[in-house]
N, C-alpha and C. Protein backbone atom coordinates (compact mmCIF):
# COMPACT_ATOMS: atom_id res chain seq x y z
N UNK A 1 -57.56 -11.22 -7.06
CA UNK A 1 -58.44 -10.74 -8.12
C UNK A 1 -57.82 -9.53 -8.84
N UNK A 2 -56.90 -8.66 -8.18
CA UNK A 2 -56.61 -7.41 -8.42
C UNK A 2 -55.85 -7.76 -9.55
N UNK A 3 -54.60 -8.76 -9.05
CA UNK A 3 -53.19 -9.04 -9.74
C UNK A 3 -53.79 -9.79 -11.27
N UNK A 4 -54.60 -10.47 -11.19
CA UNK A 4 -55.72 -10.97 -12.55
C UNK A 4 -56.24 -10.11 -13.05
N UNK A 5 -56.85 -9.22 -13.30
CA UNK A 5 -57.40 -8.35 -13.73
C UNK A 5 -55.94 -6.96 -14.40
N UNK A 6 -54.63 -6.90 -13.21
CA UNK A 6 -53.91 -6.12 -13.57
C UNK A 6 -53.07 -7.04 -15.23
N UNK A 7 -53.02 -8.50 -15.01
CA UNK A 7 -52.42 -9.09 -15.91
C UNK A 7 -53.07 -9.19 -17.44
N UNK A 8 -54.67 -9.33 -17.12
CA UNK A 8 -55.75 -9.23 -18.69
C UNK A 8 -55.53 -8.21 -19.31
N UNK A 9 -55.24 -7.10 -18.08
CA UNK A 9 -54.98 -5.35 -18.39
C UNK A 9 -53.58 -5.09 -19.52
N UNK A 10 -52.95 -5.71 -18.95
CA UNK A 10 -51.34 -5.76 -19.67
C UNK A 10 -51.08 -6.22 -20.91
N UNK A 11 -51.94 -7.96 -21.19
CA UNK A 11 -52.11 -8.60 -21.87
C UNK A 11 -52.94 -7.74 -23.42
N UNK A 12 -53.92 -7.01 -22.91
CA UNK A 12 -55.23 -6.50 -24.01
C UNK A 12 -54.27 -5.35 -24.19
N UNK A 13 -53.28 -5.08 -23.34
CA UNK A 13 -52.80 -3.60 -24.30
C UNK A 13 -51.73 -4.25 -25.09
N UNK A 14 -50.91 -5.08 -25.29
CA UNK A 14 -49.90 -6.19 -25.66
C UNK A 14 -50.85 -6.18 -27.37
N UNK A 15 -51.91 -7.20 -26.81
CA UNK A 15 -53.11 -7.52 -28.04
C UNK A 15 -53.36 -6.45 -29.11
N UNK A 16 -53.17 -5.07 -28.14
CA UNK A 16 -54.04 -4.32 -29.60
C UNK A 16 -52.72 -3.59 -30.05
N UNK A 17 -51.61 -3.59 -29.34
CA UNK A 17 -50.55 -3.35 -30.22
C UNK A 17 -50.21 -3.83 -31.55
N UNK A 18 -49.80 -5.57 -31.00
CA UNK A 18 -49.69 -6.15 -32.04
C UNK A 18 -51.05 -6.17 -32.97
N UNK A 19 -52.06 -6.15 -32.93
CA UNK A 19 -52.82 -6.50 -33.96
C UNK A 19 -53.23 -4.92 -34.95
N UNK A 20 -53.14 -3.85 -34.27
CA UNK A 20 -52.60 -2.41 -34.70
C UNK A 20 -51.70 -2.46 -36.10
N UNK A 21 -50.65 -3.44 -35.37
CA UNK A 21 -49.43 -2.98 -36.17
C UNK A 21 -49.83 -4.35 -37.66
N UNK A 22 -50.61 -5.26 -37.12
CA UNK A 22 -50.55 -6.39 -38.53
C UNK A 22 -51.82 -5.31 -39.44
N UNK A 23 -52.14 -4.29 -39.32
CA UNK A 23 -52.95 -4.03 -40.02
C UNK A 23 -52.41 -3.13 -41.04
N UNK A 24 -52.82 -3.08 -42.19
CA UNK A 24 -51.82 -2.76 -43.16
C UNK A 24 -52.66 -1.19 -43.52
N UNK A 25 -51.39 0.21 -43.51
CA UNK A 25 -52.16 0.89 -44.00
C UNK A 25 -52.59 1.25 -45.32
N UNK A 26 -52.43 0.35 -46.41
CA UNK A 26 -52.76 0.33 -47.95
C UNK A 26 -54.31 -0.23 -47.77
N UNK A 27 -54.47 -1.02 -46.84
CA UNK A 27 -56.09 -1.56 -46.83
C UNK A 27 -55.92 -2.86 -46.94
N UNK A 28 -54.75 -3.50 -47.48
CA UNK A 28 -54.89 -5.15 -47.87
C UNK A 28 -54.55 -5.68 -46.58
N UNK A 29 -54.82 -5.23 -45.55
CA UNK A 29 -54.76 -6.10 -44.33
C UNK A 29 -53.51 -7.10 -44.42
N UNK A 30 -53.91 -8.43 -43.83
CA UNK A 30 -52.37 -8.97 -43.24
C UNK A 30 -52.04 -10.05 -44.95
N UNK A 31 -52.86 -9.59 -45.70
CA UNK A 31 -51.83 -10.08 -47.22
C UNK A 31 -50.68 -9.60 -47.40
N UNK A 32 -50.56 -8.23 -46.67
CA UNK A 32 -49.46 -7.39 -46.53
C UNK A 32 -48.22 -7.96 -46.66
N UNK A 33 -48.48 -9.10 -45.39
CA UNK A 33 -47.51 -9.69 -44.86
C UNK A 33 -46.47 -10.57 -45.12
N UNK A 34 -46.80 -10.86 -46.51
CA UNK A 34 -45.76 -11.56 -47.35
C UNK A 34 -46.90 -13.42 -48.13
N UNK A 35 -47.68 -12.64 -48.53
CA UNK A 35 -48.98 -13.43 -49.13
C UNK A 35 -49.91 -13.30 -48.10
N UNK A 36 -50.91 -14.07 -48.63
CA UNK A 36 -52.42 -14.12 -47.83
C UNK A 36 -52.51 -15.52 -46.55
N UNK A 37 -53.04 -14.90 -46.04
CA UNK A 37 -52.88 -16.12 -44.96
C UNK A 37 -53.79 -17.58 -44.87
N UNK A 38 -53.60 -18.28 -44.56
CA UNK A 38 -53.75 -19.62 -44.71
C UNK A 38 -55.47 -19.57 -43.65
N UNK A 39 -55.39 -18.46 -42.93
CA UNK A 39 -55.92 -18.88 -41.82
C UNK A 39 -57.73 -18.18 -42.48
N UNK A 40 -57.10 -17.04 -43.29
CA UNK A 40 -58.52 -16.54 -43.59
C UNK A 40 -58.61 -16.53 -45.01
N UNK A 41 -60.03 -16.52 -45.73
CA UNK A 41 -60.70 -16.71 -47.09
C UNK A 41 -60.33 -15.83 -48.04
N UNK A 42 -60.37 -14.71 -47.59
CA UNK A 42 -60.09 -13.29 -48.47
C UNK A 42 -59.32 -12.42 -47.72
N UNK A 43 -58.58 -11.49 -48.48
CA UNK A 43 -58.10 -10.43 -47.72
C UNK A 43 -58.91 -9.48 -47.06
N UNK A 44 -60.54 -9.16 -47.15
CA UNK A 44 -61.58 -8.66 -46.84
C UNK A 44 -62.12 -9.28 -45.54
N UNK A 45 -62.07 -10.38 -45.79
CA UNK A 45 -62.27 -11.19 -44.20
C UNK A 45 -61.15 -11.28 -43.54
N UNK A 46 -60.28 -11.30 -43.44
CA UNK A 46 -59.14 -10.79 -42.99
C UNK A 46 -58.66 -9.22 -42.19
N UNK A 47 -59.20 -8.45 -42.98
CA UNK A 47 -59.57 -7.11 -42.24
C UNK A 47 -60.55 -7.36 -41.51
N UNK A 48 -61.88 -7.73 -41.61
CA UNK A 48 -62.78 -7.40 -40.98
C UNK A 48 -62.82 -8.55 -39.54
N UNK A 49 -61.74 -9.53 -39.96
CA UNK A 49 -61.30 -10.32 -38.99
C UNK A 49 -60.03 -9.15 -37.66
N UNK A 50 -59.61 -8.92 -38.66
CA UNK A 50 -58.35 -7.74 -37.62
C UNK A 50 -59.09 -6.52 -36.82
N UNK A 51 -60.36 -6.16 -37.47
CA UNK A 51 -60.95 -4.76 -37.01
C UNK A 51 -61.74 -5.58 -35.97
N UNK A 52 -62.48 -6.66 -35.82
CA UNK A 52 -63.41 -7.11 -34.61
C UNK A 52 -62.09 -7.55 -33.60
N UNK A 53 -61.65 -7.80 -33.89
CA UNK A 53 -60.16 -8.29 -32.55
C UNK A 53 -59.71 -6.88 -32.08
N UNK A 54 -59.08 -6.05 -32.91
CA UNK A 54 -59.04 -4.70 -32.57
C UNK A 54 -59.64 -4.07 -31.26
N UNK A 55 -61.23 -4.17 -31.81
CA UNK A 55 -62.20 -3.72 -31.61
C UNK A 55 -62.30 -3.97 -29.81
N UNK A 56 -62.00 -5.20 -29.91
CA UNK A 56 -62.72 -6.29 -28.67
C UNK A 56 -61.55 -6.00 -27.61
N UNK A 57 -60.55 -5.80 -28.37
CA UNK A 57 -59.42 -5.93 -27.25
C UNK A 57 -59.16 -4.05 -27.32
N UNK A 58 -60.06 -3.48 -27.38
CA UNK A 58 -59.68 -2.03 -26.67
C UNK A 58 -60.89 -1.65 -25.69
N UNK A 59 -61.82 -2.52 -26.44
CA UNK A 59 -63.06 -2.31 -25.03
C UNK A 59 -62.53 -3.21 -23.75
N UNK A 60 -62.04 -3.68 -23.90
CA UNK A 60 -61.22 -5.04 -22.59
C UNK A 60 -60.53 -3.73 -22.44
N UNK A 61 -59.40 -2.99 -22.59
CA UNK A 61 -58.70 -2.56 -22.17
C UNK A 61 -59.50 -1.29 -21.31
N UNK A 62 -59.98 -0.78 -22.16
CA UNK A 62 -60.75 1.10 -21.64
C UNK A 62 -61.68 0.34 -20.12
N UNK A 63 -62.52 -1.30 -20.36
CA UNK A 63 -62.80 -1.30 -19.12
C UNK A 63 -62.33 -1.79 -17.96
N UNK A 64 -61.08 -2.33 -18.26
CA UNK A 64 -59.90 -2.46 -17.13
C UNK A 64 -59.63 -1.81 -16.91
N UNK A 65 -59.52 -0.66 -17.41
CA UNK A 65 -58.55 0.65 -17.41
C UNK A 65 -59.69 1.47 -16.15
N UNK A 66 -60.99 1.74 -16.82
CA UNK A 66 -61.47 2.44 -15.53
C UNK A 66 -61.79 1.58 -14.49
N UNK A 67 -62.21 0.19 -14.37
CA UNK A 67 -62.18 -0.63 -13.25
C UNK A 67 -61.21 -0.45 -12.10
N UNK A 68 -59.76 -0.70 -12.64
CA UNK A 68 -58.65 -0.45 -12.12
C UNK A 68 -58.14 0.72 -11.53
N UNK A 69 -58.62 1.90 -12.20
CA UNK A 69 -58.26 3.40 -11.94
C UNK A 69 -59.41 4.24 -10.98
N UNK A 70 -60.35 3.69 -11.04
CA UNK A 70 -61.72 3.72 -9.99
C UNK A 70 -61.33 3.52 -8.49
N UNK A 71 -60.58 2.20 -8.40
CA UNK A 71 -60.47 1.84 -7.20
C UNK A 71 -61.15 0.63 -6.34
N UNK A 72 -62.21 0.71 -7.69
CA UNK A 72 -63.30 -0.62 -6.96
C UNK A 72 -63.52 -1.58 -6.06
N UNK A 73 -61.86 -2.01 -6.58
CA UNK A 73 -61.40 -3.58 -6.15
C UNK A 73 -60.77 -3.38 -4.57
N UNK A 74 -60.80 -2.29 -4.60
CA UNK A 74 -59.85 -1.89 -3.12
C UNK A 74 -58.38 -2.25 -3.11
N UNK A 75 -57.73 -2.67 -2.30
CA UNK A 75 -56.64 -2.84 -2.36
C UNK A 75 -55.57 -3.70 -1.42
């Protein structure tokens, strides 16, 4: 359970790197990136697509982070 939890841990800090870095600091989000993406409608949904992923994958992290650093799981 430990070694699972240490790997989601690794993974969500991986996640909010990369999705950190696709975020553009002019505001046009990942149009940035060399046109608009196929995957989303607007460049507006697109941010607000990057800020809930963001979002999700730092609360995953902060509560692995104290789960893990607590001791909970024992060892």
């Amino acid at each position: 359970m430990l070694n699972v939890l240490q790997v989601l841990w690794a993974a969500s800090a991986l996640g909010i790197i990369v999705f950190v870095l696709l975020h553009s600091p002019k505001g046009d989000g990942i149009g940035g990136i060399g046109g608009q993406a196929q995957l989303f409608t607007s460049a507006k949904s697109a941010e607000t697509s990057l800020n809930r992923i963001t979002w999700g994958l730092s609360v995953i992290f902060m509560g692995l982070t104290l789960i893990l650093s607590a001791g909970w799981l024992g060892k």
